[in-house]
C-alpha atoms as a PDB file:
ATOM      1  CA  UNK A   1     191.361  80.547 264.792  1.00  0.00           C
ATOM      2  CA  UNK A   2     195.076  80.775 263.429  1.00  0.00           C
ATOM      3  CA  UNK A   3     196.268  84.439 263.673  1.00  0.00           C
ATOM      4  CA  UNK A   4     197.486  86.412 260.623  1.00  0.00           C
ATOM      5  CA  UNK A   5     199.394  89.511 260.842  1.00  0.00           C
ATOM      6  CA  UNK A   6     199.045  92.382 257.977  1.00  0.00           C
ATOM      7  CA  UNK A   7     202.891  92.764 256.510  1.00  0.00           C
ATOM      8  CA  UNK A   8     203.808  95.733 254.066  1.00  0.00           C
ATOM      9  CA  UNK A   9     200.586  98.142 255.128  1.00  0.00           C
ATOM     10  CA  UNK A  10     201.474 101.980 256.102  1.00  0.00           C
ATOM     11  CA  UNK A  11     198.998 103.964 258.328  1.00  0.00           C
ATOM     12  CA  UNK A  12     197.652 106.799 256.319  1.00  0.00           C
ATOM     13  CA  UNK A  13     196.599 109.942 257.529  1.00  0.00           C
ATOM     14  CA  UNK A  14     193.631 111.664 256.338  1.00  0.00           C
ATOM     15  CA  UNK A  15     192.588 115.526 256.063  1.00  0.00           C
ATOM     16  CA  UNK A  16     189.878 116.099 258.921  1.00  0.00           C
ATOM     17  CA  UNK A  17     190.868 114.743 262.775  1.00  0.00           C
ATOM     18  CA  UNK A  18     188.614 113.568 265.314  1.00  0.00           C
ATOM     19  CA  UNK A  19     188.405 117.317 266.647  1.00  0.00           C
ATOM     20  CA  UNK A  20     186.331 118.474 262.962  1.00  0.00           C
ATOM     21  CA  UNK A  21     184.005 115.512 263.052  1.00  0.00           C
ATOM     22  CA  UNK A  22     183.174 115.875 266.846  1.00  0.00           C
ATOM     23  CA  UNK A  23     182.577 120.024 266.350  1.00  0.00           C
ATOM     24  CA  UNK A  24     179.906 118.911 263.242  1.00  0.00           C
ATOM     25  CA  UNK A  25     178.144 116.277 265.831  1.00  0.00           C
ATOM     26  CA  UNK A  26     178.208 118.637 268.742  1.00  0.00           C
ATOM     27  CA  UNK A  27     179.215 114.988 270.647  1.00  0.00           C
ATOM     28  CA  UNK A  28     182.210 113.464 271.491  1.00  0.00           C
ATOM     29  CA  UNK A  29     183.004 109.651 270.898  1.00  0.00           C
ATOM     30  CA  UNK A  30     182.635 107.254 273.133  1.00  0.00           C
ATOM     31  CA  UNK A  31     181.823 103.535 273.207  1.00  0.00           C
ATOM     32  CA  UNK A  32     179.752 101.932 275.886  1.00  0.00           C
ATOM     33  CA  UNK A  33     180.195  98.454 276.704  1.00  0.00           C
ATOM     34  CA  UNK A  34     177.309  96.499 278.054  1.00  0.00           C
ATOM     35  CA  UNK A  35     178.196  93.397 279.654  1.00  0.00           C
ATOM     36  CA  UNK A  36     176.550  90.360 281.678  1.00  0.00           C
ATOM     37  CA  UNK A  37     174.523  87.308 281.178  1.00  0.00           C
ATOM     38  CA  UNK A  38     172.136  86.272 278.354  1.00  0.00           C
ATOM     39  CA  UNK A  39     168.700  87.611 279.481  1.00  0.00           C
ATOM     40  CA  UNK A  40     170.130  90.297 281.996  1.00  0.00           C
ATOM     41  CA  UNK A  41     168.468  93.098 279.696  1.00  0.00           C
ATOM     42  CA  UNK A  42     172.112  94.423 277.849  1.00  0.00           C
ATOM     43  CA  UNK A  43     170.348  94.773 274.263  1.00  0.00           C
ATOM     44  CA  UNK A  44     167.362  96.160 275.671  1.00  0.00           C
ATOM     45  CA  UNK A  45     168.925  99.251 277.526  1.00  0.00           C
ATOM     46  CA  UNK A  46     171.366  99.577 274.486  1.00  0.00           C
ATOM     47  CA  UNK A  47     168.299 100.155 272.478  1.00  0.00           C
ATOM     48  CA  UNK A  48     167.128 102.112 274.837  1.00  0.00           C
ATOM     49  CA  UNK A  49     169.378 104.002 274.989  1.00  0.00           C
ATOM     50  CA  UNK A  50     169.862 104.661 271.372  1.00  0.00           C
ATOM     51  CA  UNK A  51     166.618 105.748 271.071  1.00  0.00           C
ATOM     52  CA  UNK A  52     166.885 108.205 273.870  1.00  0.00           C
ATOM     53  CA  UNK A  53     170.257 110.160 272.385  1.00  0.00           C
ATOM     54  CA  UNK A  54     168.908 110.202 269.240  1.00  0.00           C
ATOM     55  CA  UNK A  55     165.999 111.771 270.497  1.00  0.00           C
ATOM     56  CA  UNK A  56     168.199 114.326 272.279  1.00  0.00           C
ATOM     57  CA  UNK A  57     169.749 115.258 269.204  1.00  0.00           C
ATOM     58  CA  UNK A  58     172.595 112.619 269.119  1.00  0.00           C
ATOM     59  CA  UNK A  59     174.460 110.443 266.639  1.00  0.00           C
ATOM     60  CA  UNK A  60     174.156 107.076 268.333  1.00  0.00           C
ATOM     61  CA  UNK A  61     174.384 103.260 267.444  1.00  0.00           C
ATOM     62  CA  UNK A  62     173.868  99.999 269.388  1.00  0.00           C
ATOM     63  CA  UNK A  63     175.966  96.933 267.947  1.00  0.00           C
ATOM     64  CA  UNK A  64     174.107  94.305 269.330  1.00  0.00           C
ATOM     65  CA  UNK A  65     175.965  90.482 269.545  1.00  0.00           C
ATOM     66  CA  UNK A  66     173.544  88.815 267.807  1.00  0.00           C
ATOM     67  CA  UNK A  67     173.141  91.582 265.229  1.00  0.00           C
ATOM     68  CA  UNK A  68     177.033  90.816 264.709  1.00  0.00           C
ATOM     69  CA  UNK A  69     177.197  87.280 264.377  1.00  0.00           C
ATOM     70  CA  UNK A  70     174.657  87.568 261.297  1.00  0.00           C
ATOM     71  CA  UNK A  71     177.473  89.533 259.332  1.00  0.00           C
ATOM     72  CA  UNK A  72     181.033  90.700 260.405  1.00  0.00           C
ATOM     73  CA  UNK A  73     181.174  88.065 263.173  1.00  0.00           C
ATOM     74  CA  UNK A  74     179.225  85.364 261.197  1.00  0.00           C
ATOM     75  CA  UNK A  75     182.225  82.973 261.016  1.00  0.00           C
ATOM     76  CA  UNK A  76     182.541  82.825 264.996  1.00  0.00           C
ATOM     77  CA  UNK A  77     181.145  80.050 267.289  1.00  0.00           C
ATOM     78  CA  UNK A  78     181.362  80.346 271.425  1.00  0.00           C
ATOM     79  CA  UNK A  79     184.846  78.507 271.928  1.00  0.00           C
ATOM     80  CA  UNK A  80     186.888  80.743 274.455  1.00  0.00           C
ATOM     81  CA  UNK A  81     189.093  81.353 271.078  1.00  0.00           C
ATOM     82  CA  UNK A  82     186.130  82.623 268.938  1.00  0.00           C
ATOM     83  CA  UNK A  83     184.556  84.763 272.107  1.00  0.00           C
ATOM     84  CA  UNK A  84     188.059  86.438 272.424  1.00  0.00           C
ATOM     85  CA  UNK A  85     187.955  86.941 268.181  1.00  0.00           C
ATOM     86  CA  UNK A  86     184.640  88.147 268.640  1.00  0.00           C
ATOM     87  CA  UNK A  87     185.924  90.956 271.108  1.00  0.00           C
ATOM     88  CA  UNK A  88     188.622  92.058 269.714  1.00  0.00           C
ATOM     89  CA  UNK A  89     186.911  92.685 266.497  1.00  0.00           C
ATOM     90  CA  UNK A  90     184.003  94.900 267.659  1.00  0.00           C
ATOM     91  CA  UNK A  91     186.760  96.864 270.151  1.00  0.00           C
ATOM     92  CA  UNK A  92     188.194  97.747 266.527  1.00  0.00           C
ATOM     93  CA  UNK A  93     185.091  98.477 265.196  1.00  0.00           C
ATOM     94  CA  UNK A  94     184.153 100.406 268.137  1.00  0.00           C
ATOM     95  CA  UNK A  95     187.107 102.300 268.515  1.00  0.00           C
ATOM     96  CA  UNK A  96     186.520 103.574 264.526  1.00  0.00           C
ATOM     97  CA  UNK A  97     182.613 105.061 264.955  1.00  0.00           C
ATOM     98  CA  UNK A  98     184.198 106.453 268.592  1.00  0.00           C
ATOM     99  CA  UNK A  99     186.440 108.341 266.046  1.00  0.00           C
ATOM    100  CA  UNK A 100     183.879 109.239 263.977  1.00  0.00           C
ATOM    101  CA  UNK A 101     182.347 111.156 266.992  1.00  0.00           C
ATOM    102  CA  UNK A 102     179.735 108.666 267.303  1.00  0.00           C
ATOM    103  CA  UNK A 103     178.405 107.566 270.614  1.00  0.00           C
ATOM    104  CA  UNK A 104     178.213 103.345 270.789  1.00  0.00           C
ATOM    105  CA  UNK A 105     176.699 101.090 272.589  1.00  0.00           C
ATOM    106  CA  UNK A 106     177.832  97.235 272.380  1.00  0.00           C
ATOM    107  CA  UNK A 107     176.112  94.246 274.185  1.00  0.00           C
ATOM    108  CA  UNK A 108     178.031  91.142 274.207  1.00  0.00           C
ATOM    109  CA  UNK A 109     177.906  88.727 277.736  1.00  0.00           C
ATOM    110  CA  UNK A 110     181.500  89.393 277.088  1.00  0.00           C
ATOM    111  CA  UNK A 111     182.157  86.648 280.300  1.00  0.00           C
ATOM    112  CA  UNK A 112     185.744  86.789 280.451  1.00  0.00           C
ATOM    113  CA  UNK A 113     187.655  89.803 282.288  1.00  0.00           C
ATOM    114  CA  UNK A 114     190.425  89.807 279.525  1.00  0.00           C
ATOM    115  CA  UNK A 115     188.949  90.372 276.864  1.00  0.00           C
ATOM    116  CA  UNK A 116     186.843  93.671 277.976  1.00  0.00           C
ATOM    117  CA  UNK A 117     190.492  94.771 279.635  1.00  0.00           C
ATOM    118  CA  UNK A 118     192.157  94.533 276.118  1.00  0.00           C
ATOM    119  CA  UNK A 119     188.872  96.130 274.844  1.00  0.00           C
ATOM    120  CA  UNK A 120     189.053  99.176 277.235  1.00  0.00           C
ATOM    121  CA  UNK A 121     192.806  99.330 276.001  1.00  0.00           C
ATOM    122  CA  UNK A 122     192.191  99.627 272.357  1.00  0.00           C
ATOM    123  CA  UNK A 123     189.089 102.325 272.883  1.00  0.00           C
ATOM    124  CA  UNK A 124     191.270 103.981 275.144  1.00  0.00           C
ATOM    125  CA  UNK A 125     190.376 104.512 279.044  1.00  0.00           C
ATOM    126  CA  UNK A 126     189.260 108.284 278.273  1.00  0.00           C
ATOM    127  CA  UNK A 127     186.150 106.670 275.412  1.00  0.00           C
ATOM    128  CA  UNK A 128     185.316 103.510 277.418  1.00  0.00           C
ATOM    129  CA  UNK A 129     182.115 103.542 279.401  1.00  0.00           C
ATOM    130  CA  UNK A 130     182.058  99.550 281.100  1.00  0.00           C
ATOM    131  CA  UNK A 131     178.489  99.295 282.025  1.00  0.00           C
ATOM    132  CA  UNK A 132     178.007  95.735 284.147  1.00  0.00           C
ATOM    133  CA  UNK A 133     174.170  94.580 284.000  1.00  0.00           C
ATOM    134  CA  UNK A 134     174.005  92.292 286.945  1.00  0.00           C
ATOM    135  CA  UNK A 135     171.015  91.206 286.726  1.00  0.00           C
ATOM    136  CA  UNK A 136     170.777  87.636 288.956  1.00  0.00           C
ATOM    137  CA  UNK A 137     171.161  84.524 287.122  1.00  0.00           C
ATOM    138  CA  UNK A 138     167.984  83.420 288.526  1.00  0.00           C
ATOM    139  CA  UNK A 139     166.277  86.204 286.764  1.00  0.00           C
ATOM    140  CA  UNK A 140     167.681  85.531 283.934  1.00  0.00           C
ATOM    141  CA  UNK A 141     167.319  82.130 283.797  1.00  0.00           C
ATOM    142  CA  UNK A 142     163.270  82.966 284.480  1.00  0.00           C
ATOM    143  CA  UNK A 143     163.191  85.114 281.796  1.00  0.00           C
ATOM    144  CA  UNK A 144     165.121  82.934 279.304  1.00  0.00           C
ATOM    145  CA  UNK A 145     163.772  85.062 276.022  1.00  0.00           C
ATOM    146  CA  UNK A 146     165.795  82.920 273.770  1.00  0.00           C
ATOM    147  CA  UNK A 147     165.136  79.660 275.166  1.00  0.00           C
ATOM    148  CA  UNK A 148     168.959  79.044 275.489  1.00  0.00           C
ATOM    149  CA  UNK A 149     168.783  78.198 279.357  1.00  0.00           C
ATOM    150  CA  UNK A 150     166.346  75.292 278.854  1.00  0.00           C
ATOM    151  CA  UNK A 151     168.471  74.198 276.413  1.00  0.00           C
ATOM    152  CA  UNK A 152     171.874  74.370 278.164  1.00  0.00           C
ATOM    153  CA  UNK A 153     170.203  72.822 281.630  1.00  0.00           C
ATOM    154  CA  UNK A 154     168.755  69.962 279.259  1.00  0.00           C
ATOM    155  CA  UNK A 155     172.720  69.479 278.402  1.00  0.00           C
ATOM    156  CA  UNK A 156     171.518  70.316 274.166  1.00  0.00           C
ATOM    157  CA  UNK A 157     174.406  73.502 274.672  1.00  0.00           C
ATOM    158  CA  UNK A 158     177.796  73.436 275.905  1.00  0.00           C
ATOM    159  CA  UNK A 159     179.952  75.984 277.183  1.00  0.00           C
ATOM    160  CA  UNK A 160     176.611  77.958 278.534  1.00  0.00           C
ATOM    161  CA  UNK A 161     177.784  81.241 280.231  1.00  0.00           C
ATOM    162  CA  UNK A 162     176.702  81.182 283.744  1.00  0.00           C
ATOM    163  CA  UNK A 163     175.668  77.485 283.385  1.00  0.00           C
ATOM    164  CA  UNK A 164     178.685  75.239 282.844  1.00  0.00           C
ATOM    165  CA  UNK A 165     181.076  78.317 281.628  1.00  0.00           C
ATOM    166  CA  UNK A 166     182.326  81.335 283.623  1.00  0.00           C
ATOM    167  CA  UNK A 167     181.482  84.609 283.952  1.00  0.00           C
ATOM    168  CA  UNK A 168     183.996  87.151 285.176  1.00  0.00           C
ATOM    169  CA  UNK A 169     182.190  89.537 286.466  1.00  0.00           C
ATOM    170  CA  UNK A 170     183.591  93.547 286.161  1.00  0.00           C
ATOM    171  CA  UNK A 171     186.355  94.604 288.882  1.00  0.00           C
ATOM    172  CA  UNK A 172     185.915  98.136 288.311  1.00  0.00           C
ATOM    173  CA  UNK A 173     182.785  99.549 286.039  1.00  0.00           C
ATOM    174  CA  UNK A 174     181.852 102.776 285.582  1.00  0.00           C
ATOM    175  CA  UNK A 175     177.992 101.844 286.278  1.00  0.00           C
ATOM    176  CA  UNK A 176     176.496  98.542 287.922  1.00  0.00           C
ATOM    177  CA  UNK A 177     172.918  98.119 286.501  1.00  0.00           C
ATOM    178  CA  UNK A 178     170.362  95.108 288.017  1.00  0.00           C
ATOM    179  CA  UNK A 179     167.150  95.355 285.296  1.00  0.00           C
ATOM    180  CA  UNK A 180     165.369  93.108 288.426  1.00  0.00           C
ATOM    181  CA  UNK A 181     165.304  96.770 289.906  1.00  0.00           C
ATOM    182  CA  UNK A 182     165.199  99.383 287.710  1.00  0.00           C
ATOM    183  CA  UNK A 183     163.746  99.638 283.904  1.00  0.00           C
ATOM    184  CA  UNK A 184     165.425 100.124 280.486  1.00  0.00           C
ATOM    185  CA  UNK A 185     164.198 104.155 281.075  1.00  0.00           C
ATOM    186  CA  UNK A 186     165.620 104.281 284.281  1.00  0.00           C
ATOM    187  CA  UNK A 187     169.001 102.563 283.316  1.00  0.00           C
ATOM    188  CA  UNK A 188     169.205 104.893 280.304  1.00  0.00           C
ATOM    189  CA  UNK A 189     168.568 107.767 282.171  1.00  0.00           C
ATOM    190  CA  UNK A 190     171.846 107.166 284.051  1.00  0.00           C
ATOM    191  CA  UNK A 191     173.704 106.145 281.496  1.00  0.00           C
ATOM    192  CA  UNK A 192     173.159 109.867 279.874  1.00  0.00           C
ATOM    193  CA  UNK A 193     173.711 111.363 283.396  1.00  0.00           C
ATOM    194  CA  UNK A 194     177.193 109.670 283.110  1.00  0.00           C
ATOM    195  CA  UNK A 195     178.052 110.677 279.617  1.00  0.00           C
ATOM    196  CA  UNK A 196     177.062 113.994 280.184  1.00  0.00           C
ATOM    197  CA  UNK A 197     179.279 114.214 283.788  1.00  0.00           C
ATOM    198  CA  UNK A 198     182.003 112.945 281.090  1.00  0.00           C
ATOM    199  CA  UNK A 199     181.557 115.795 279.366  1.00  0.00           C
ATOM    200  CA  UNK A 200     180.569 113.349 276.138  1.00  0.00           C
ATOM    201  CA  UNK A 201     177.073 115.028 275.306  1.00  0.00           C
ATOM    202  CA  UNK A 202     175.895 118.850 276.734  1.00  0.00           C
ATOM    203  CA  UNK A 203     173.437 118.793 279.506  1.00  0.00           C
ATOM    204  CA  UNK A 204     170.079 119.548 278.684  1.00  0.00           C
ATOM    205  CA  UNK A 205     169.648 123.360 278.288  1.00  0.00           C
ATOM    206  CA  UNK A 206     167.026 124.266 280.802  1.00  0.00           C
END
């Protein structure tokens, strides 16, 4: 994908900071990134965990990367170019609804250790939760809900993550999460525990 750069554009600033919208949520921003294989359980815990803010009284929303690739992404394929292009885009998106006050939740496999660096730098260290779901590729290859393992073993997709394309797995994440040992509930529940150590969301009053 040839890169364009905007000429002859001004930043504009508005009326109401990130301080005015955050005080009317009662939340701070923040953007959790999901990453790991296909079929390690990202999307499902994002939903999850969605579900379970919301229910607590938060404004939350999962951008799944299938979701994506049906609209803003829709012109992307899996070259190492596109993936990157891919990344970059919903780190901008992200890093707009984290200003907004909203809490995020994005699951991409995301393989390469780049890209979710120059993610992290765009959010901003302070808004950007890196949770790595590593689940075995055995596991996931067993649960294969999309059929795409069978596929990329049978040699019908190239460029497979995990298969015949690296992943780079996290260095330093704030959370480690195998779904081959604990459920989407369980997961979620320490995903809140973080956000609320953060100071992103109020602890439950007792």
């Amino acid at each position: 994908m040839t890169s364009i750069k905007a000429t002859n554009i001004t930043w504009h600033e508005g009326h109401v900071d990130r301080g005015d919208r955050q005080k009317l949520l009662k939340q701070e921003g923040a953007l959790i990134w999901f990453t790991g294989l296909s079929g390690s359980g990202k999307s499902t815990i994002a939903f999850t965990l969605e579900h379970a803010l919301v229910q607590r009284g938060h404004m939350a929303y999962a951008l799944d990367g299938d979701n994506i690739r049906f609209g803003l992404n829709k012109n992307l394929g899996f070259s190492a170019e596109d993936r990157t292009e891919n990344i970059r885009r919903i780190a901008e998106v992200g890093k707009l609804y984290a200003d907004t006050g909203v809490i995020t939740m994005t699951s991409f496999i995301s393989p390469y250790r780049a890209d979710r660096d120059a993610a992290r730098e765009t959010i901003g260290a302070g808004d950007f939760f890196e949770i790595f779901v590593d689940t075995p590729l055995e596991v996931c290859e067993e649960r294969d809900p999309k059929g795409l393992y069978k596929k990329a073993r049978a040699g019908e997709i190239k460029g497979f993550t995990g298969i015949d394309d690296p992943y780079e797995a996290p260095e330093k994440p704030e959370l480690v999460i195998d779904t081959s040992k604990v459920s989407p509930q369980e997961a979620s529940i320490s995903i809140v525990e973080m956000l609320v150590k953060a100071g992103k969301i109020p602890a439950l009053s007792d």
